[in-house]
N, C-alpha and C. Protein backbone atom coordinates (compact mmCIF):
# COMPACT_ATOMS: atom_id res chain seq x y z
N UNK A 1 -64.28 -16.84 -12.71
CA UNK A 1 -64.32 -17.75 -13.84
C UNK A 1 -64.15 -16.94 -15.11
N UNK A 2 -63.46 -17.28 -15.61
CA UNK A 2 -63.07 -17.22 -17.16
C UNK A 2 -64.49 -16.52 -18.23
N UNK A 3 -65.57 -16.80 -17.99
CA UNK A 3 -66.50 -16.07 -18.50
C UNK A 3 -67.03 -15.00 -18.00
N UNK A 4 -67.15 -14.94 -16.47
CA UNK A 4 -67.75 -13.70 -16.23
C UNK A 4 -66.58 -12.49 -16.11
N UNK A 5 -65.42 -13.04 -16.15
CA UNK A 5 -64.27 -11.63 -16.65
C UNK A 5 -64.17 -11.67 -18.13
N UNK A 6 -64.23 -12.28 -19.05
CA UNK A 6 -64.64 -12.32 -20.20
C UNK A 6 -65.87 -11.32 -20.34
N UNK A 7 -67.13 -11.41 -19.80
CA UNK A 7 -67.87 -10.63 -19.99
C UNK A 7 -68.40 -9.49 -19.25
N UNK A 8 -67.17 -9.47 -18.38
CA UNK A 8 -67.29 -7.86 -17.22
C UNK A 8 -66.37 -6.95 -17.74
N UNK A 9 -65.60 -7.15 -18.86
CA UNK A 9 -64.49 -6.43 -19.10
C UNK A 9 -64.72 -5.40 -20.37
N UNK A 10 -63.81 -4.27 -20.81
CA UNK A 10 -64.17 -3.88 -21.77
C UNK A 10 -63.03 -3.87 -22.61
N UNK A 11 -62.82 -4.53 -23.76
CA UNK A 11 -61.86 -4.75 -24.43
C UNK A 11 -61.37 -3.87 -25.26
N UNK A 12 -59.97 -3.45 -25.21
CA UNK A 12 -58.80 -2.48 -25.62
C UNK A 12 -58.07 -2.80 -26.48
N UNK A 13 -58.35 -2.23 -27.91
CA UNK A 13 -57.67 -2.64 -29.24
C UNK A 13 -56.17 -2.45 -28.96
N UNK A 14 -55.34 -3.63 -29.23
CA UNK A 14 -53.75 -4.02 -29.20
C UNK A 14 -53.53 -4.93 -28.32
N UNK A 15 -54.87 -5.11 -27.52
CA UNK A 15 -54.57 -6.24 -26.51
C UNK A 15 -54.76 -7.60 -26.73
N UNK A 16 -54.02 -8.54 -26.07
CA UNK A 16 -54.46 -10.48 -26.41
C UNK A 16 -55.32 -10.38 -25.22
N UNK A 17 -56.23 -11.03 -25.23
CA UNK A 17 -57.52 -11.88 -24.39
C UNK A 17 -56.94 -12.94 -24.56
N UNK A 18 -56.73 -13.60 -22.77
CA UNK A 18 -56.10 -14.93 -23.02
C UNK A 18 -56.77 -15.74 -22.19
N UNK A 19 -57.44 -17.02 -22.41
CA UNK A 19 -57.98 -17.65 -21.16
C UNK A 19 -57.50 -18.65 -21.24
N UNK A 20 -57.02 -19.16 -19.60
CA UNK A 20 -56.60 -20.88 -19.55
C UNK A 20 -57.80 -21.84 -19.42
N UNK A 21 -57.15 -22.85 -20.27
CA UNK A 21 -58.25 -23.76 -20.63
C UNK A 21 -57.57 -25.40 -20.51
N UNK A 22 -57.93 -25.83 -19.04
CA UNK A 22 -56.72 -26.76 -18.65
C UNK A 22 -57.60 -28.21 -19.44
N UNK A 23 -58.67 -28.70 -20.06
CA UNK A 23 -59.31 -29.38 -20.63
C UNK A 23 -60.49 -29.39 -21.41
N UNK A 24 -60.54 -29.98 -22.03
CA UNK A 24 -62.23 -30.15 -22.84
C UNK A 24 -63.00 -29.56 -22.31
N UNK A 25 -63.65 -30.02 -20.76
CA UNK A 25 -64.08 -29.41 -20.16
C UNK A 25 -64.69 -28.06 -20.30
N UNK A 26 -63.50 -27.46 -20.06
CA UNK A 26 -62.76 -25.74 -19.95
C UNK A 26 -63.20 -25.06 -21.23
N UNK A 27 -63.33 -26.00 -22.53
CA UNK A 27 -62.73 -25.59 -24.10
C UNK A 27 -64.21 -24.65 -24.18
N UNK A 28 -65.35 -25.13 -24.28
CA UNK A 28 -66.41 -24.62 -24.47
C UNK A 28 -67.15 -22.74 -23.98
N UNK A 29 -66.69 -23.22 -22.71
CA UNK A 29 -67.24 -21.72 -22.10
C UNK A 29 -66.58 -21.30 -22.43
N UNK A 30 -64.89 -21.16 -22.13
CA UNK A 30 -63.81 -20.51 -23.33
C UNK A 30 -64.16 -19.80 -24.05
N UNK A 31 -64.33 -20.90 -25.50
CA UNK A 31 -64.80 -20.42 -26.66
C UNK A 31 -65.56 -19.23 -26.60
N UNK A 32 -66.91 -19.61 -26.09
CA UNK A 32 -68.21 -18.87 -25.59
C UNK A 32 -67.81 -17.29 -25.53
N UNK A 33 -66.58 -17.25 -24.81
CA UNK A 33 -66.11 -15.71 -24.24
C UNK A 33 -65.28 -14.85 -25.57
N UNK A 34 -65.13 -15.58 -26.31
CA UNK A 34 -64.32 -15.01 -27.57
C UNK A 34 -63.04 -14.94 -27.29
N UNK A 35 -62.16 -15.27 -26.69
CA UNK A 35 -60.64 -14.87 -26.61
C UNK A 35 -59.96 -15.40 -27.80
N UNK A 36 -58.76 -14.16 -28.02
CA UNK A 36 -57.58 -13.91 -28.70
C UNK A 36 -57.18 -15.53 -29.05
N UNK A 37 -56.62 -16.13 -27.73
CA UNK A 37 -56.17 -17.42 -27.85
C UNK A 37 -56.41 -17.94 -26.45
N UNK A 38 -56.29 -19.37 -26.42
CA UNK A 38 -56.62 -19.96 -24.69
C UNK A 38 -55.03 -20.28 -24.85
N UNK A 39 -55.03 -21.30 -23.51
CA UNK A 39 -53.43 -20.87 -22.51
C UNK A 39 -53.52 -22.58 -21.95
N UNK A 40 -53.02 -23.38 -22.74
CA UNK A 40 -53.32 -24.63 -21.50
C UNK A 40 -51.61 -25.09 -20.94
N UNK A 41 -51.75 -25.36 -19.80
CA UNK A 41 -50.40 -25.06 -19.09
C UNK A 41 -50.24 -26.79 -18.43
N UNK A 42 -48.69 -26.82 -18.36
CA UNK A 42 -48.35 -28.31 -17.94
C UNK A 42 -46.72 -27.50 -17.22
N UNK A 43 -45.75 -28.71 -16.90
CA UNK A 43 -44.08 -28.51 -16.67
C UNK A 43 -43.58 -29.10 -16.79
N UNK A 44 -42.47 -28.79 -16.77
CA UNK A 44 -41.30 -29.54 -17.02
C UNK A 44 -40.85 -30.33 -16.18
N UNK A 45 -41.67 -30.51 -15.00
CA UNK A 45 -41.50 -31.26 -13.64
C UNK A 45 -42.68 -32.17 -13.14
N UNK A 46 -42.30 -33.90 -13.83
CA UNK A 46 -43.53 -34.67 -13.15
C UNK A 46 -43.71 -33.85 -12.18
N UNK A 47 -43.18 -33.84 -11.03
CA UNK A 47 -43.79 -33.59 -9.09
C UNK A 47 -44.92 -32.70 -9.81
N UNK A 48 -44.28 -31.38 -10.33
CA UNK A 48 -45.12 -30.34 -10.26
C UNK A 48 -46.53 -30.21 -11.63
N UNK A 49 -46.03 -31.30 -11.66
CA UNK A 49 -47.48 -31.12 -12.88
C UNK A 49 -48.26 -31.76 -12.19
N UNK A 50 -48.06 -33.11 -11.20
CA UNK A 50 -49.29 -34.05 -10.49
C UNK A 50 -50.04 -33.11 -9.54
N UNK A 51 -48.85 -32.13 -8.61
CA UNK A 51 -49.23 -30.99 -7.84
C UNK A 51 -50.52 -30.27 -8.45
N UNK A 52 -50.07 -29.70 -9.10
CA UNK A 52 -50.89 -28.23 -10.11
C UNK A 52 -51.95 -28.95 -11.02
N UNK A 53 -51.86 -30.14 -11.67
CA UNK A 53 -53.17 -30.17 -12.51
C UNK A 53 -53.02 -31.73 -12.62
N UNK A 54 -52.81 -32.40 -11.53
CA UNK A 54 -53.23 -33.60 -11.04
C UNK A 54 -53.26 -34.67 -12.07
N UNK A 55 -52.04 -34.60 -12.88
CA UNK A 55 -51.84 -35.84 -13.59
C UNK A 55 -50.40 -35.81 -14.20
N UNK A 56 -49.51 -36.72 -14.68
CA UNK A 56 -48.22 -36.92 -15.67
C UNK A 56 -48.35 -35.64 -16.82
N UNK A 57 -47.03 -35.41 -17.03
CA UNK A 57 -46.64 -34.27 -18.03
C UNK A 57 -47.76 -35.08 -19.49
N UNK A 58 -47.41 -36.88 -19.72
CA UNK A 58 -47.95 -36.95 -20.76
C UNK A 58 -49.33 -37.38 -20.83
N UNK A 59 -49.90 -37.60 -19.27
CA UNK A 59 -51.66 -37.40 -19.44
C UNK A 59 -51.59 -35.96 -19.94
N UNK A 60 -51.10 -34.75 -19.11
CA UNK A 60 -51.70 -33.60 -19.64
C UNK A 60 -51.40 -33.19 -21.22
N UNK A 61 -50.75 -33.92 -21.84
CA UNK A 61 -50.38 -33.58 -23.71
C UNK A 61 -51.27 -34.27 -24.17
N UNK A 62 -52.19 -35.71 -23.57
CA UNK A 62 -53.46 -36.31 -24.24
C UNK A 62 -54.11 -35.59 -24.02
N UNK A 63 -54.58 -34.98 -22.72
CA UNK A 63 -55.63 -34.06 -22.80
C UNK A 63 -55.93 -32.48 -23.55
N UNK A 64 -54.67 -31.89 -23.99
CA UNK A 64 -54.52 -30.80 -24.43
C UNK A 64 -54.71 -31.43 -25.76
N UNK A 65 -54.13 -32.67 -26.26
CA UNK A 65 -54.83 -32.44 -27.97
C UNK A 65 -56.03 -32.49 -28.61
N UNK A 66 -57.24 -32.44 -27.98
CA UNK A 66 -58.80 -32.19 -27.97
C UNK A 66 -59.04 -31.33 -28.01
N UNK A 67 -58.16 -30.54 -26.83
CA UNK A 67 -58.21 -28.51 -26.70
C UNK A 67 -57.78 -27.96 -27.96
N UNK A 68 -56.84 -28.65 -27.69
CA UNK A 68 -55.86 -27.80 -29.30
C UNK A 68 -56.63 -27.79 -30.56
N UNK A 69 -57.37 -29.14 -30.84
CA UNK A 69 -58.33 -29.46 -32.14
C UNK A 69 -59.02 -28.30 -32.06
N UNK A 70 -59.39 -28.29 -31.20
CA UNK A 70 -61.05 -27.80 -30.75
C UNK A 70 -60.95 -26.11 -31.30
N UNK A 71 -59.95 -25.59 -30.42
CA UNK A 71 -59.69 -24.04 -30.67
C UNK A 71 -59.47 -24.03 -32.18
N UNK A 72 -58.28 -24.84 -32.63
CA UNK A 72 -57.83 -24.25 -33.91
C UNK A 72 -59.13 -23.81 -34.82
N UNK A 73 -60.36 -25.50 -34.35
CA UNK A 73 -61.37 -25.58 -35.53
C UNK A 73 -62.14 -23.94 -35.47
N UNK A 74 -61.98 -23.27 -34.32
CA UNK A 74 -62.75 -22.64 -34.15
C UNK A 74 -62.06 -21.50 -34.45
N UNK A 75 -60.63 -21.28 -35.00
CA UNK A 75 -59.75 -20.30 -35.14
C UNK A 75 -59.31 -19.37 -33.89
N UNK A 76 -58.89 -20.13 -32.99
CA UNK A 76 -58.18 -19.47 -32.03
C UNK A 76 -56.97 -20.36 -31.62
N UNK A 77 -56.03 -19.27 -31.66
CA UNK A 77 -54.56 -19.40 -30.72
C UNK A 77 -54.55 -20.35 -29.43
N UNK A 78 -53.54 -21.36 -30.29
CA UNK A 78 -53.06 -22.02 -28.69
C UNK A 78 -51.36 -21.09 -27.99
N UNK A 79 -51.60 -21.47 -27.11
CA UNK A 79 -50.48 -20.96 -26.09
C UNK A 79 -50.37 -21.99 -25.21
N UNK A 80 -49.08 -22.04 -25.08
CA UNK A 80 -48.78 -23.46 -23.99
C UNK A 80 -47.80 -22.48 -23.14
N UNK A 81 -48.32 -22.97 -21.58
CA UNK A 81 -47.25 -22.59 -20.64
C UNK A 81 -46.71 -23.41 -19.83
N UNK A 82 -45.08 -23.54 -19.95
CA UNK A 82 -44.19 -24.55 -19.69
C UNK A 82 -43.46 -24.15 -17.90
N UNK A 83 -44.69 -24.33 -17.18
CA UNK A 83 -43.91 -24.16 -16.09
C UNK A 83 -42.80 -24.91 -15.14
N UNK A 84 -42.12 -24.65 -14.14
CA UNK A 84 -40.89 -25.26 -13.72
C UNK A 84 -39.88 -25.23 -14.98
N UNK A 85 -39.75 -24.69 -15.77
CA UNK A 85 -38.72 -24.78 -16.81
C UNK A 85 -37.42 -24.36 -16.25
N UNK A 86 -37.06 -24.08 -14.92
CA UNK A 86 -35.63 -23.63 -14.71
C UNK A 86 -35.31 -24.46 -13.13
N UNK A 87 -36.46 -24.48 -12.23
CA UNK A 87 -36.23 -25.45 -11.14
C UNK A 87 -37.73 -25.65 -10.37
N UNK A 88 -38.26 -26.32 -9.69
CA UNK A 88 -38.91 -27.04 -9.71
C UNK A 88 -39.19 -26.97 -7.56
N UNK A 89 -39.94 -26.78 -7.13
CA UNK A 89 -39.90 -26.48 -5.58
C UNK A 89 -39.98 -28.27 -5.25
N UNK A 90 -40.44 -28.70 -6.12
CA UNK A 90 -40.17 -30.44 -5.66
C UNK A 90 -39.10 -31.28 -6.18
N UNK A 91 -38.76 -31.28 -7.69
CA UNK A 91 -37.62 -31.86 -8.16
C UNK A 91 -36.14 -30.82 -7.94
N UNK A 92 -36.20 -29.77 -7.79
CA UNK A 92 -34.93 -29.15 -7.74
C UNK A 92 -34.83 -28.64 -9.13
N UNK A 93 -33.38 -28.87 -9.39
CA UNK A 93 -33.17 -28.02 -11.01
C UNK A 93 -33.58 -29.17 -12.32
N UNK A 94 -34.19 -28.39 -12.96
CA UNK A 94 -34.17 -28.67 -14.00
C UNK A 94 -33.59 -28.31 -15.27
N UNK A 95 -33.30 -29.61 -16.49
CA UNK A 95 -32.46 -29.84 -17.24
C UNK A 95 -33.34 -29.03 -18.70
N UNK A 96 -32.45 -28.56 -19.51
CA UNK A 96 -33.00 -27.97 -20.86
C UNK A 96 -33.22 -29.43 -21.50
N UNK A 97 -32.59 -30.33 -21.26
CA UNK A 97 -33.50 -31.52 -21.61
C UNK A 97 -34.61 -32.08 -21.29
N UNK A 98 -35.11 -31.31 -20.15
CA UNK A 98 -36.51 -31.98 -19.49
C UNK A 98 -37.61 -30.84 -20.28
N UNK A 99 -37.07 -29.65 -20.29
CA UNK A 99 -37.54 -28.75 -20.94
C UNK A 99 -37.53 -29.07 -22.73
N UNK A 100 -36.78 -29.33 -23.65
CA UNK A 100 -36.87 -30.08 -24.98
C UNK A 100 -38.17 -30.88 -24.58
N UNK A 101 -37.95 -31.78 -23.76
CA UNK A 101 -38.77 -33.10 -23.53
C UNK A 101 -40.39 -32.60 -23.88
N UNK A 102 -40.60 -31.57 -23.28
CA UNK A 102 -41.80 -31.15 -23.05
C UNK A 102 -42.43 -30.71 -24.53
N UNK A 103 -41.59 -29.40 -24.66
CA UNK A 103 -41.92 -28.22 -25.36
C UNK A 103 -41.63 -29.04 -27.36
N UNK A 104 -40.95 -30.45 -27.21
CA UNK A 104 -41.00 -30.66 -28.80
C UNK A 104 -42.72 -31.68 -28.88
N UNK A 105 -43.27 -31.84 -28.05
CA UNK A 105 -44.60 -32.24 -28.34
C UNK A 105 -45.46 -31.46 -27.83
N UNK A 106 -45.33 -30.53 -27.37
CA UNK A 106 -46.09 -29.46 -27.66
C UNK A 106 -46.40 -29.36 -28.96
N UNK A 107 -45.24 -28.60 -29.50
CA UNK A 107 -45.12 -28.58 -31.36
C UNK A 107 -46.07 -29.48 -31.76
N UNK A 108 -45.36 -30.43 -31.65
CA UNK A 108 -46.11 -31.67 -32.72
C UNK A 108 -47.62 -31.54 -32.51
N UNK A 109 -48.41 -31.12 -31.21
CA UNK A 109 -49.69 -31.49 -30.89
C UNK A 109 -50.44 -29.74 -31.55
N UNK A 110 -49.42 -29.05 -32.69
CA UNK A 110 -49.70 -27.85 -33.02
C UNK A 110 -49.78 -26.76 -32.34
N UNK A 111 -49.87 -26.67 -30.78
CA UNK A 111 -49.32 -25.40 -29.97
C UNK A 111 -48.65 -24.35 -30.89
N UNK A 112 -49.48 -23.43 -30.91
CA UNK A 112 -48.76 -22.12 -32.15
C UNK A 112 -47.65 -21.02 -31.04
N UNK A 113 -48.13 -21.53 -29.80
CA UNK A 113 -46.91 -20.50 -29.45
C UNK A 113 -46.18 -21.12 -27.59
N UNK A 114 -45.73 -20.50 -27.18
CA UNK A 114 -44.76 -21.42 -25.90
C UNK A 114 -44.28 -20.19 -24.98
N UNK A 115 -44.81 -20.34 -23.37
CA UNK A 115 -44.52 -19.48 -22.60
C UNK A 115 -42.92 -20.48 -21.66
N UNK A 116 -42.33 -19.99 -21.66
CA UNK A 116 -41.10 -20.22 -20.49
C UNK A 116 -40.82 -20.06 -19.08
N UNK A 117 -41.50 -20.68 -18.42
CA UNK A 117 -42.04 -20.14 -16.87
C UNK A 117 -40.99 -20.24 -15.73
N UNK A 118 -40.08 -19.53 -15.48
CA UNK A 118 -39.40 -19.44 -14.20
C UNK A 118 -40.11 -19.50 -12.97
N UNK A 119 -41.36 -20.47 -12.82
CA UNK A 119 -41.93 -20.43 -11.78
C UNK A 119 -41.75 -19.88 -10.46
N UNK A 120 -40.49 -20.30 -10.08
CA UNK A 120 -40.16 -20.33 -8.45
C UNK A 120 -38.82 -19.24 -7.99
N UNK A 121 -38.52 -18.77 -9.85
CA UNK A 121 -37.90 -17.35 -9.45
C UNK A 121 -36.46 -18.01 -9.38
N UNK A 122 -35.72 -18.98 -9.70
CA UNK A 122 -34.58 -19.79 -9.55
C UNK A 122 -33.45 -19.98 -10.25
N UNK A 123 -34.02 -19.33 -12.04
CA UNK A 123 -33.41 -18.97 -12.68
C UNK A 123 -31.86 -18.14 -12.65
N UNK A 124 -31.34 -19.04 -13.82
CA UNK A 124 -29.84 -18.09 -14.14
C UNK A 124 -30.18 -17.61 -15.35
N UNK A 125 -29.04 -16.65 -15.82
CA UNK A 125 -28.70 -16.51 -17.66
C UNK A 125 -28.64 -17.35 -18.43
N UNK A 126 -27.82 -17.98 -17.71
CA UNK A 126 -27.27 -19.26 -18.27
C UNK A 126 -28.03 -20.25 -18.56
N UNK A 127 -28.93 -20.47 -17.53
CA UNK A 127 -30.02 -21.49 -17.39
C UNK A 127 -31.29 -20.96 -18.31
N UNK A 128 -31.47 -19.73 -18.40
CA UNK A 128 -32.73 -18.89 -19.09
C UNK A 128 -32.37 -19.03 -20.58
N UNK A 129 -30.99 -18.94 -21.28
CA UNK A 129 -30.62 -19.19 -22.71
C UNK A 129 -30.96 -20.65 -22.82
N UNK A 130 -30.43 -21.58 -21.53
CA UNK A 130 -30.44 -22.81 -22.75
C UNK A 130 -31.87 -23.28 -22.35
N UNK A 131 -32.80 -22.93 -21.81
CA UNK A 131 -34.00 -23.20 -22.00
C UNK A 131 -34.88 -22.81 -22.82
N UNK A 132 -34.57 -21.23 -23.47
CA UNK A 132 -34.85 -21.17 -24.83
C UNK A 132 -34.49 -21.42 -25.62
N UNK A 133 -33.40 -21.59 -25.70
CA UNK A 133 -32.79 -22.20 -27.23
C UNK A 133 -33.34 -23.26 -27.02
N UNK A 134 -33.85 -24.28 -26.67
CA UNK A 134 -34.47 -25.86 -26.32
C UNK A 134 -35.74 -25.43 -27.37
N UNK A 135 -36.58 -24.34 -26.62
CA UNK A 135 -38.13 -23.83 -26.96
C UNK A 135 -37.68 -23.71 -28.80
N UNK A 136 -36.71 -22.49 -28.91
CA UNK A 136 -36.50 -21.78 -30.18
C UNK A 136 -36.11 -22.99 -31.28
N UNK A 137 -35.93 -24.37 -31.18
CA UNK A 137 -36.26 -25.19 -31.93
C UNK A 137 -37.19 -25.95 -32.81
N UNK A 138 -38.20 -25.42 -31.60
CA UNK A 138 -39.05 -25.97 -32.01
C UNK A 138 -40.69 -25.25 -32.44
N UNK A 139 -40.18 -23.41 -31.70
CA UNK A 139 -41.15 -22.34 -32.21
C UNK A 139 -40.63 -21.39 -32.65
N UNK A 140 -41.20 -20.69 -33.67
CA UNK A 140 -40.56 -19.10 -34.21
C UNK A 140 -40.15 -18.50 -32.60
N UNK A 141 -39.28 -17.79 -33.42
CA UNK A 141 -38.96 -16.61 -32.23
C UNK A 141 -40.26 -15.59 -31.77
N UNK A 142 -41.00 -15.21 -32.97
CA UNK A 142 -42.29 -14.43 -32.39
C UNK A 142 -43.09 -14.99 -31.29
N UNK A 143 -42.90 -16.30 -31.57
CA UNK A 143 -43.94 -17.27 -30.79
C UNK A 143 -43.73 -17.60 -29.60
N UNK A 144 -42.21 -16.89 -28.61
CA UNK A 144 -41.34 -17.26 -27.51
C UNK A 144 -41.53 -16.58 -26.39
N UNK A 145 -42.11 -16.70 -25.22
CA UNK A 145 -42.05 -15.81 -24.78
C UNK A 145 -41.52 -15.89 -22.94
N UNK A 146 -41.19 -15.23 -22.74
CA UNK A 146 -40.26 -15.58 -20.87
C UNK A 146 -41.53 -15.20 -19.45
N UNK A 147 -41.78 -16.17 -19.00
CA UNK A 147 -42.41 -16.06 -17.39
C UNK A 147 -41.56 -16.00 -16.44
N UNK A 148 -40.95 -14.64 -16.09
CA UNK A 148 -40.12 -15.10 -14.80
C UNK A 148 -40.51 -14.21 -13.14
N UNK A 149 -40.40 -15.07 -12.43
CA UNK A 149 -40.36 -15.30 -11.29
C UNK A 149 -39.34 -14.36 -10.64
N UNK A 150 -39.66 -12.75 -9.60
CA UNK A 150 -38.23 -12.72 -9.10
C UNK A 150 -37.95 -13.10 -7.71
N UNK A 151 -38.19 -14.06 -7.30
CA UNK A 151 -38.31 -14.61 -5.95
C UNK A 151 -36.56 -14.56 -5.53
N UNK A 152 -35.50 -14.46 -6.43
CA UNK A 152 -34.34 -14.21 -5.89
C UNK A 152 -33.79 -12.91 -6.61
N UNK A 153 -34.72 -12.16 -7.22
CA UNK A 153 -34.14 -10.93 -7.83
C UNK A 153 -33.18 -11.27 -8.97
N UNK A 154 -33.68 -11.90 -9.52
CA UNK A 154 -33.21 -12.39 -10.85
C UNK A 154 -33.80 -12.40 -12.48
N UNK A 155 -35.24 -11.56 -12.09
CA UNK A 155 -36.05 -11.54 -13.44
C UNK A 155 -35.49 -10.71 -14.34
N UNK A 156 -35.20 -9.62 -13.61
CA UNK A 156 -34.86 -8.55 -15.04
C UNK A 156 -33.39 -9.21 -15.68
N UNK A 157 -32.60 -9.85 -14.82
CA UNK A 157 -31.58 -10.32 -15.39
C UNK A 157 -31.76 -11.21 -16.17
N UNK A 158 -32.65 -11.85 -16.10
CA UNK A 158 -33.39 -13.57 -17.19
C UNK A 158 -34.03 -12.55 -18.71
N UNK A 159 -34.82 -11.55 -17.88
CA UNK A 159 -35.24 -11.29 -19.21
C UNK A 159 -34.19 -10.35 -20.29
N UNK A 160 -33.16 -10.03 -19.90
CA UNK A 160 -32.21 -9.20 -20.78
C UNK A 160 -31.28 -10.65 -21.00
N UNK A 161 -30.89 -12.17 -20.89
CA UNK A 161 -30.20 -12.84 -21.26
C UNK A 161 -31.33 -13.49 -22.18
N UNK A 162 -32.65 -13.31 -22.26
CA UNK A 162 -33.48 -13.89 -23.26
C UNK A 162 -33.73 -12.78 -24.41
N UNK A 163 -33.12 -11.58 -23.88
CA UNK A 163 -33.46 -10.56 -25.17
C UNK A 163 -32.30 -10.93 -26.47
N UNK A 164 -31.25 -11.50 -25.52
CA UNK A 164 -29.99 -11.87 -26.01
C UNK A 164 -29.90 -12.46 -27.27
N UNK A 165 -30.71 -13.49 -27.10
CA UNK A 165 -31.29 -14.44 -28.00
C UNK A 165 -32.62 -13.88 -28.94
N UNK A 166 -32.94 -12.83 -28.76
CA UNK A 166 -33.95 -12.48 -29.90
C UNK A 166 -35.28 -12.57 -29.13
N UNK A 167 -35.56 -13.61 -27.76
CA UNK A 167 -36.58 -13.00 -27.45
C UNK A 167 -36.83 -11.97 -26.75
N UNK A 168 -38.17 -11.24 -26.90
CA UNK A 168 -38.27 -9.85 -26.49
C UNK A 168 -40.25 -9.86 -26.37
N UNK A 169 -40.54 -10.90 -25.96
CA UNK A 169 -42.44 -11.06 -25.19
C UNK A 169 -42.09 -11.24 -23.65
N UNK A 170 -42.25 -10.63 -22.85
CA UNK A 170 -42.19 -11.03 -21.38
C UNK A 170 -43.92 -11.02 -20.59
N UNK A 171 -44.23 -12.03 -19.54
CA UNK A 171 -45.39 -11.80 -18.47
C UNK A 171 -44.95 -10.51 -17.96
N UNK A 172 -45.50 -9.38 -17.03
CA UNK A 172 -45.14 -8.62 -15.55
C UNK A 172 -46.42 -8.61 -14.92
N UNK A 173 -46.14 -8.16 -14.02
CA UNK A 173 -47.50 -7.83 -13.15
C UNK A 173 -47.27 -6.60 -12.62
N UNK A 174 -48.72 -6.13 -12.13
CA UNK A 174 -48.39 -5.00 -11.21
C UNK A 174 -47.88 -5.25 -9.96
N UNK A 175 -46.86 -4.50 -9.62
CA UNK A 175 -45.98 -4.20 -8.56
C UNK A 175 -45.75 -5.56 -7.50
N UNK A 176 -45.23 -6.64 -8.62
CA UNK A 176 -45.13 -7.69 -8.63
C UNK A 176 -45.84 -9.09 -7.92
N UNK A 177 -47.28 -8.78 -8.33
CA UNK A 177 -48.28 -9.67 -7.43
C UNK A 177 -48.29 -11.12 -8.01
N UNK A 178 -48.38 -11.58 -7.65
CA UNK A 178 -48.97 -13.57 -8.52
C UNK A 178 -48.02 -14.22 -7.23
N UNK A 179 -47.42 -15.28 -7.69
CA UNK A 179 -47.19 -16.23 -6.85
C UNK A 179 -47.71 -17.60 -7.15
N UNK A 180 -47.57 -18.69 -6.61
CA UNK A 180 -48.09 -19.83 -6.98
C UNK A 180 -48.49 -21.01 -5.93
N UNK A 181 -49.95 -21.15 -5.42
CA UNK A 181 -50.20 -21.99 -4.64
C UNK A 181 -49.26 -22.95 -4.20
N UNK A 182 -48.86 -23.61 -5.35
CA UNK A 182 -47.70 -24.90 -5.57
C UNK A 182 -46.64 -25.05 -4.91
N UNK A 183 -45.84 -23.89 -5.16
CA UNK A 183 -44.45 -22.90 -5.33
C UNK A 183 -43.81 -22.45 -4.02
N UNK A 184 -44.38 -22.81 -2.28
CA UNK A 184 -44.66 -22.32 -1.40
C UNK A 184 -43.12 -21.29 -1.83
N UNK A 185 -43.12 -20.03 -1.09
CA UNK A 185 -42.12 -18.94 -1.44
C UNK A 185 -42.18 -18.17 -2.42
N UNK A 186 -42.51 -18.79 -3.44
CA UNK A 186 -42.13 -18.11 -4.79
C UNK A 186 -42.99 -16.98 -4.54
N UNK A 187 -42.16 -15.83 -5.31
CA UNK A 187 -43.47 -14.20 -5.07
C UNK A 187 -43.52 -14.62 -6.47
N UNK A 188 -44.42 -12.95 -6.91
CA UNK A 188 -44.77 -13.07 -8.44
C UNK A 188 -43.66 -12.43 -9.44
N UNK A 189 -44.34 -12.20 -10.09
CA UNK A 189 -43.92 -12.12 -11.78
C UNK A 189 -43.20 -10.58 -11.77
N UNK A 190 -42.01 -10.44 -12.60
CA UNK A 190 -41.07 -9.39 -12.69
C UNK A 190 -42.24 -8.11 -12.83
């Protein structure tokens, strides 16, 4: 849980402390732990948002604008992570319009910044530009940042067609661990 690594850890000046905080619920102990900014995450894919956090893309944007209040009042960073943004293990591919769809009410609900999640590793170049340029409408470029997936050996290539475009924040992991309950296949993060 989110607090007791919050408070087992010893914190390293230059680093973000980030905790996900999928509701109200969540917002409090959060807080409690002091982080940088919290992380509340939805997709670009009804299937996979009912999957992963058991409700519609736009129940989860009612429920995140309580979170969002809540942190700002308290002066901390929102971060939104936009997963399935390139294809989807239940809908298939997805459109930079399903991705707009998402990521321009984000904005509106004040989200100060926007992760790009290649969940399932499915990603193109092609597909990785126009899903940021979708994002880069609607957040600074500082504020942009790429989740990719190399489940087909395609991350480092996503993340040099997003450097393309000016972004340059990427996720990694060590020696590429994560994966996603959801996602059956998908390995982890570049």
């Amino acid at each position: 849980d989110n607090a007791a690594v919050m408070a087992a850890i010893e914190r390293k000046p230059g680093v973000r402390y980030s905790v996900l905080v999928p509701n109200m619920k969540g917002l409090e102990p959060a807080l409690a732990s002091r982080p940088d900014e919290i992380l509340v995450f939805t997709a670009a894919s009804e299937a996979f948002t009912q999957k992963n956090i058991n409700c519609s893309i736009a129940e989860s944007l009612e429920r995140f604008a309580p979170v969002i209040e809540g942190a700002h009042a308290a002066g901390v960073k929102v971060r939104a992570a936009l997963s399935c943004a390139l294809g989807c293990p239940y809908e298939g591919d997805i459109s930079a319009d399903q991705v707009e769809a998402v990521v321009k009410p984000l904005s509106a609900l004040g989200v100060d910044a926007i992760d790009i999640a290649d969940t399932i590793g499915v990603g193109t170049p092609r597909k990785v530009q126009a899903a940021m340029a979708r994002a880069l409408k609607h957040f600074p470029l500082a504020e942009v940042s790429g989740h990719f997936h190399d489940t087909y050996g395609q991350a480092l290539t996503n993340i040099y067609a997003s450097l393309e475009l000016g972004v340059h924040s990427f996720h990694a992991s060590v020696a590429g661990l994560g994966g996603c309950p959801y996602a059956k296949g998908a390995t982890g993060n570049v």
